[in-house]
C-alpha atoms as a PDB file:
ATOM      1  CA  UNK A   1      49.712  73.213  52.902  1.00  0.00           C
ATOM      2  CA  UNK A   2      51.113  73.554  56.401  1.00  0.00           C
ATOM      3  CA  UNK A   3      53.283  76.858  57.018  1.00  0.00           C
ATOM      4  CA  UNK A   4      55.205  75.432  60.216  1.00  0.00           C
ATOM      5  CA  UNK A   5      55.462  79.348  61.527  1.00  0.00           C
ATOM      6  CA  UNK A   6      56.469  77.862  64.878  1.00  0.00           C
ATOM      7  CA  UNK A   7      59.862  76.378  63.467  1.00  0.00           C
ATOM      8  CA  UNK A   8      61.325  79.319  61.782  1.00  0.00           C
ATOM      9  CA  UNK A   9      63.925  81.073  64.202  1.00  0.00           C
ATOM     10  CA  UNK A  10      67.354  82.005  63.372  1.00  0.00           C
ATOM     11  CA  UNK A  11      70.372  79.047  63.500  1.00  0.00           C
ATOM     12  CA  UNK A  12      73.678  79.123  62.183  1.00  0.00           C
ATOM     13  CA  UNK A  13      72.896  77.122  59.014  1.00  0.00           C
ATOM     14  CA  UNK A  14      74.993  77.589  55.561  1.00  0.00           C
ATOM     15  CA  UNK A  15      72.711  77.735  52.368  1.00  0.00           C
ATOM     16  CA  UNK A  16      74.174  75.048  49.546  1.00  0.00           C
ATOM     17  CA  UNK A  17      75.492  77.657  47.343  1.00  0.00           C
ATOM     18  CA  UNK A  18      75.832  75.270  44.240  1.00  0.00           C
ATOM     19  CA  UNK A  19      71.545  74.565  44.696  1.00  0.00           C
ATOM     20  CA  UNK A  20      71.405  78.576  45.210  1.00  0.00           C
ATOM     21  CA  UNK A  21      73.513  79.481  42.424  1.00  0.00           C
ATOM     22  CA  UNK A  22      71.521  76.709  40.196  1.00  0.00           C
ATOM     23  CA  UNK A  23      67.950  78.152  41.239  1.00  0.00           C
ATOM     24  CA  UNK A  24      69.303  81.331  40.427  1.00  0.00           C
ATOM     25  CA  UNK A  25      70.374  80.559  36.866  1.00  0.00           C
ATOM     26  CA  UNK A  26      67.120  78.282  36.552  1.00  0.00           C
ATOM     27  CA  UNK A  27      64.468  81.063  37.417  1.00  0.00           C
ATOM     28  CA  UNK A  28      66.276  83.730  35.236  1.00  0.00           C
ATOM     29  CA  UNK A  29      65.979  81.099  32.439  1.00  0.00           C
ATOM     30  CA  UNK A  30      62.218  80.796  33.063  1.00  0.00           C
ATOM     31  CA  UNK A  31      61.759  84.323  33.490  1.00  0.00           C
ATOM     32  CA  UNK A  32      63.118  85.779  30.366  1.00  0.00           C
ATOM     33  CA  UNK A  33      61.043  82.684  28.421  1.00  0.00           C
ATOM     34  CA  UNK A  34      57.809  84.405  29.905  1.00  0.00           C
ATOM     35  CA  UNK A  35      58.801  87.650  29.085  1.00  0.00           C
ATOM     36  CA  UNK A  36      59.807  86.508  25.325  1.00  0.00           C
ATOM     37  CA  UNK A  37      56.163  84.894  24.819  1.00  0.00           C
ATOM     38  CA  UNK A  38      54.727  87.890  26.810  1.00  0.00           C
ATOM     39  CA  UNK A  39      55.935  90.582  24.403  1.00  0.00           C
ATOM     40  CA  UNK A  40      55.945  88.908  21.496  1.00  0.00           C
ATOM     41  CA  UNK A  41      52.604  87.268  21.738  1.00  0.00           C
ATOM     42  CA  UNK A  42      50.269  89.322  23.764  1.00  0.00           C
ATOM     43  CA  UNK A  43      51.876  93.103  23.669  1.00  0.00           C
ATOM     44  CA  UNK A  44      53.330  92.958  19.969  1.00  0.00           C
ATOM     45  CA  UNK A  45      56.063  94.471  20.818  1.00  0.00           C
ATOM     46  CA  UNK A  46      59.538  93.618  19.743  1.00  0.00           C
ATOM     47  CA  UNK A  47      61.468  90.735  21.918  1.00  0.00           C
ATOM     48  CA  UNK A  48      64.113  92.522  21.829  1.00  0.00           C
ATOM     49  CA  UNK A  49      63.391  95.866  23.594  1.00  0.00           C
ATOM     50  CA  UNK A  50      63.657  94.526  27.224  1.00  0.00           C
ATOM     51  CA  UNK A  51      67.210  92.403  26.271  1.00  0.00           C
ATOM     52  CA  UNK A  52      68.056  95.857  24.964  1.00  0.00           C
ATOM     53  CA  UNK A  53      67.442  97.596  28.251  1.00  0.00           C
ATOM     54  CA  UNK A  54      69.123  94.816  30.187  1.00  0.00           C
ATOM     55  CA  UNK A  55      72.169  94.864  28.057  1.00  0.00           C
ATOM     56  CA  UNK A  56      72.530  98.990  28.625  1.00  0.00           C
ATOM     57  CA  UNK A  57      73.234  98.172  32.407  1.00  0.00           C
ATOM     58  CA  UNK A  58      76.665  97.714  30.870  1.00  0.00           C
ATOM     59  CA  UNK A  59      76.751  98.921  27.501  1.00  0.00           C
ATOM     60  CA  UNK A  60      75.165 102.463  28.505  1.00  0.00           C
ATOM     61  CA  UNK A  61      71.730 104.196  27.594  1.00  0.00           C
ATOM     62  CA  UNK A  62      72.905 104.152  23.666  1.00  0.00           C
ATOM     63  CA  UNK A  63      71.985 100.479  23.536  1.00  0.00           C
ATOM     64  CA  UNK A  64      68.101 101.269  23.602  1.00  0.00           C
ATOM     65  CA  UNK A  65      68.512 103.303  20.232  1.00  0.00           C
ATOM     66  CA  UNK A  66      67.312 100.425  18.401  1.00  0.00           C
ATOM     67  CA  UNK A  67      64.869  98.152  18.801  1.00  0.00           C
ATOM     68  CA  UNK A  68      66.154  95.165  16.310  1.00  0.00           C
ATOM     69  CA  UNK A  69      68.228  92.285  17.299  1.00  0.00           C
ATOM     70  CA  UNK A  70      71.570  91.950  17.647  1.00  0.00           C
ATOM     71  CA  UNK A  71      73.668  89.151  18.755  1.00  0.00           C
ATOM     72  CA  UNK A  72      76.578  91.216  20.518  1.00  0.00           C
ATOM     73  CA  UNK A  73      73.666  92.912  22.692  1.00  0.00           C
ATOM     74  CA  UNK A  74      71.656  90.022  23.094  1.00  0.00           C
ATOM     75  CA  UNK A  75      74.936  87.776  24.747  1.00  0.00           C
ATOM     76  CA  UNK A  76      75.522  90.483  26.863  1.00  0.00           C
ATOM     77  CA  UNK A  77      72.256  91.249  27.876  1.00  0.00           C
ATOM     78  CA  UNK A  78      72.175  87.335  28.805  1.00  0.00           C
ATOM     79  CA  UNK A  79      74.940  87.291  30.983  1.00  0.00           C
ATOM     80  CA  UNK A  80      74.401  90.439  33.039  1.00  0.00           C
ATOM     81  CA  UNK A  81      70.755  88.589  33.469  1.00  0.00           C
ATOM     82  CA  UNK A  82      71.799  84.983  34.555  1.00  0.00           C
ATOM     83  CA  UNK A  83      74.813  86.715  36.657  1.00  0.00           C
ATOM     84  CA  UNK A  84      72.024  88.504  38.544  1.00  0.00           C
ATOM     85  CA  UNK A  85      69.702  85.849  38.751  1.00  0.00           C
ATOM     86  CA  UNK A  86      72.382  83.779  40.074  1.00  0.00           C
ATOM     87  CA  UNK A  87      73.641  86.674  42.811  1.00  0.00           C
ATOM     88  CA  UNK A  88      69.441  86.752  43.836  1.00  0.00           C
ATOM     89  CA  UNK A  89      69.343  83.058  44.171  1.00  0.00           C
ATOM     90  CA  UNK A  90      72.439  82.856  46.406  1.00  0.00           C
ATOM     91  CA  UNK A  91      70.935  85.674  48.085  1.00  0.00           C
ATOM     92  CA  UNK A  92      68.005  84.122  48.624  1.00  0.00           C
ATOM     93  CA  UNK A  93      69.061  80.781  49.886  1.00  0.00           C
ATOM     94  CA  UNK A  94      71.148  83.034  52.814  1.00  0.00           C
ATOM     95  CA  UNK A  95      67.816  83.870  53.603  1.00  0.00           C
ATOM     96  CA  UNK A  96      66.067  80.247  53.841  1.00  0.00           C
ATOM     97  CA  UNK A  97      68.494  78.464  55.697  1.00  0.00           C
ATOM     98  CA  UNK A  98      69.017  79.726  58.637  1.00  0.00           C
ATOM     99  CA  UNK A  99      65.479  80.091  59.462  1.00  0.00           C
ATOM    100  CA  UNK A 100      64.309  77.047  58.037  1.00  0.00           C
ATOM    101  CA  UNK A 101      62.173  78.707  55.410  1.00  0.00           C
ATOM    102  CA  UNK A 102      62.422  75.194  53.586  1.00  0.00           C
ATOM    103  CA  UNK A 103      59.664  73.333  55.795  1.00  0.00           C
ATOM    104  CA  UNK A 104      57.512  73.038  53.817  1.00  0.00           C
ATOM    105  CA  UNK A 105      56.024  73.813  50.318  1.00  0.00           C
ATOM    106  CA  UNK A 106      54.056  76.676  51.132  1.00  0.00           C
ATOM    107  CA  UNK A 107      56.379  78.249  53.428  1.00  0.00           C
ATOM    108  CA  UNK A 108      59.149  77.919  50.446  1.00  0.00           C
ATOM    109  CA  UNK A 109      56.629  79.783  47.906  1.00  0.00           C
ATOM    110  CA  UNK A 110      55.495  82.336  50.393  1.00  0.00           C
ATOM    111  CA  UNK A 111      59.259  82.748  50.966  1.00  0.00           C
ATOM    112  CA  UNK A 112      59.926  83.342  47.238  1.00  0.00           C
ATOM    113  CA  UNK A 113      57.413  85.459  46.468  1.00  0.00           C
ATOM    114  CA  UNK A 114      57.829  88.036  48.991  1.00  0.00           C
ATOM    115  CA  UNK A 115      61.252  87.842  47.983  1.00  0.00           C
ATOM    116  CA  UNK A 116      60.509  88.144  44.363  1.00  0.00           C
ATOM    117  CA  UNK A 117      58.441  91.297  44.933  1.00  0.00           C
ATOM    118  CA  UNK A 118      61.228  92.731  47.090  1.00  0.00           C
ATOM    119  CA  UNK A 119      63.362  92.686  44.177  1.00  0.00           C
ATOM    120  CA  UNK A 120      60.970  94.130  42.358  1.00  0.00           C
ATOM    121  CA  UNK A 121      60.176  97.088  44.444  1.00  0.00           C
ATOM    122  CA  UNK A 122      64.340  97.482  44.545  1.00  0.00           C
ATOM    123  CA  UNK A 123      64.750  97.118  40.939  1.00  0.00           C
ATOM    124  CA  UNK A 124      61.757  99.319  39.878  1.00  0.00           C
ATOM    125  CA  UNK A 125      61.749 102.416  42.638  1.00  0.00           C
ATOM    126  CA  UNK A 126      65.449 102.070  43.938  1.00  0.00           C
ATOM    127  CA  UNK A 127      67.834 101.368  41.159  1.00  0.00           C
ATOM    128  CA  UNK A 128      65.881 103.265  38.673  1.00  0.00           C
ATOM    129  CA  UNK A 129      67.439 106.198  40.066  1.00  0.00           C
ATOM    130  CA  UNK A 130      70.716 104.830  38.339  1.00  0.00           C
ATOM    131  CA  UNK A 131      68.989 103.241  35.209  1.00  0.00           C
ATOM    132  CA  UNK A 132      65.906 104.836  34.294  1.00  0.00           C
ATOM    133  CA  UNK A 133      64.982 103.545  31.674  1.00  0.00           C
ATOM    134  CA  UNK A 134      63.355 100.959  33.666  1.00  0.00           C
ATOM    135  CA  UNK A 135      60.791 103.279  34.771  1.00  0.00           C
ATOM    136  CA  UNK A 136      58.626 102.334  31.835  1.00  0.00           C
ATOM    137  CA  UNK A 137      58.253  98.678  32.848  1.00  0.00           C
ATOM    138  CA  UNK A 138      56.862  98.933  36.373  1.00  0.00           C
ATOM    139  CA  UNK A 139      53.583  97.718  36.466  1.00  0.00           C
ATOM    140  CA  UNK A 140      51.794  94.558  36.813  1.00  0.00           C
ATOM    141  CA  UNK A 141      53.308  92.151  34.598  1.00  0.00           C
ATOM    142  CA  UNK A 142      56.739  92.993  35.997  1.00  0.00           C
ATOM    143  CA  UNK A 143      55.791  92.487  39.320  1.00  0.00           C
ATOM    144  CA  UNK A 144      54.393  89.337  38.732  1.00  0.00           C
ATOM    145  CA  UNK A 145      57.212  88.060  36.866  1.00  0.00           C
ATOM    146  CA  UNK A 146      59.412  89.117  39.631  1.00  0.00           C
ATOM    147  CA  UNK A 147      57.016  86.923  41.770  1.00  0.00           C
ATOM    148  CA  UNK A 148      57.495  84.140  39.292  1.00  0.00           C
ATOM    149  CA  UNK A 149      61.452  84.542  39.461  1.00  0.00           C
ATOM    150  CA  UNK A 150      61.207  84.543  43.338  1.00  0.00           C
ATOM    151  CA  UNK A 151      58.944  81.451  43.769  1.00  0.00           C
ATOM    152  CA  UNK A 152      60.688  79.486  40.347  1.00  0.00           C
ATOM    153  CA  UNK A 153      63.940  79.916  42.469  1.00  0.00           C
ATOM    154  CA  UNK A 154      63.084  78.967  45.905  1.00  0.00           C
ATOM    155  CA  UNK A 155      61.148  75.832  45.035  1.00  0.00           C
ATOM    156  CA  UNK A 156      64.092  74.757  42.365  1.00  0.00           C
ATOM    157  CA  UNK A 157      66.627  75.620  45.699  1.00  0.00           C
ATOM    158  CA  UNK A 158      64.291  73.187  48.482  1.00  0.00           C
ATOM    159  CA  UNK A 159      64.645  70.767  45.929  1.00  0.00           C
ATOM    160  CA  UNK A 160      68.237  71.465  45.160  1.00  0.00           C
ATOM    161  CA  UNK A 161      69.036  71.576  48.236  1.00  0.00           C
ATOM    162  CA  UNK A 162      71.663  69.148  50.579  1.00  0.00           C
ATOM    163  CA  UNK A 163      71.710  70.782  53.818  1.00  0.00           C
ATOM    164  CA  UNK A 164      75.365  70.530  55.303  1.00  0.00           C
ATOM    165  CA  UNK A 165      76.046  67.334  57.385  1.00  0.00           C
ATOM    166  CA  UNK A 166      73.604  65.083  55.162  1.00  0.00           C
END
């Protein structure tokens, strides 16, 4: 797995936003699969806890009253999800194209993961301030999964991808 660090200065290169916006949408998806199987299989916990906090981004702190499911909560938790997964991938692809972080396999992953636990470290100790409730979930698991999100969505961009001109 060659890293081509040589290669990797800054051009004037546009990202393909319809790959970015796809890898986006893609790693959510895979994401909040793991974190379904995760809770319900190896914490017992209730699935729909985390879609609960996710959802109170926009409904407000009363979401996370109850811990059941509910379809209004769950759709909405869904789409503030895939809308940020979607904003991260495009985000991310402005970040591998114009230094050709898509060389190569391992430079891709290496790419996405420190990007992946970026967002995590933002998510977890920056915007917590605003939505606390979040607090509870750093730790391991969520880090990982935020590597997992990071590395799912730069490997689905490089092979997305149609750099402009080809």
């Amino acid at each position: 797995m060659e890293l081509h660090m040589h290669s990797h200065h800054l051009e004037k290169r546009l990202p393909d936003w319809p790959a970015a916006a796809v890898s986006g949408f893609a790693a959510g998806a895979v994401v909040m699969v793991l974190e379904l199987l995760w809770s319900t299989l190896f914490m017992d916990t209730s699935p729909w806890i985390t879609a609960r906090m996710v959802a109170a981004i926009v409904l407000g702190p009363d979401t996370m009253q109850a811990s059941t499911f509910s379809a209004g909560v769950v759709a909405v938790a869904l789409a503030t999800h895939y809308v940020l997964g979607i904003v991260l991938g495009l985000i991310l692809a402005t970040i591998i194209a114009p230094f050709h972080f898509d060389s190569s396999v391992g430079m891709i992953l290496l790419t996405g993961a420190v990007f992946g636990l970026a967002v995590y470290l933002f998510n977890f100790y920056g915007m917590v301030r605003f939505f606390s409730w979040f607090a509870d979930m750093r730790g391991l698991a969520t880090m990982v999964a935020h590597l997992i999100f990071g590395m799912t969505a730069a490997i689905i961009y490089w092979k997305l991808e149609r750099p402009i001109g080809q």
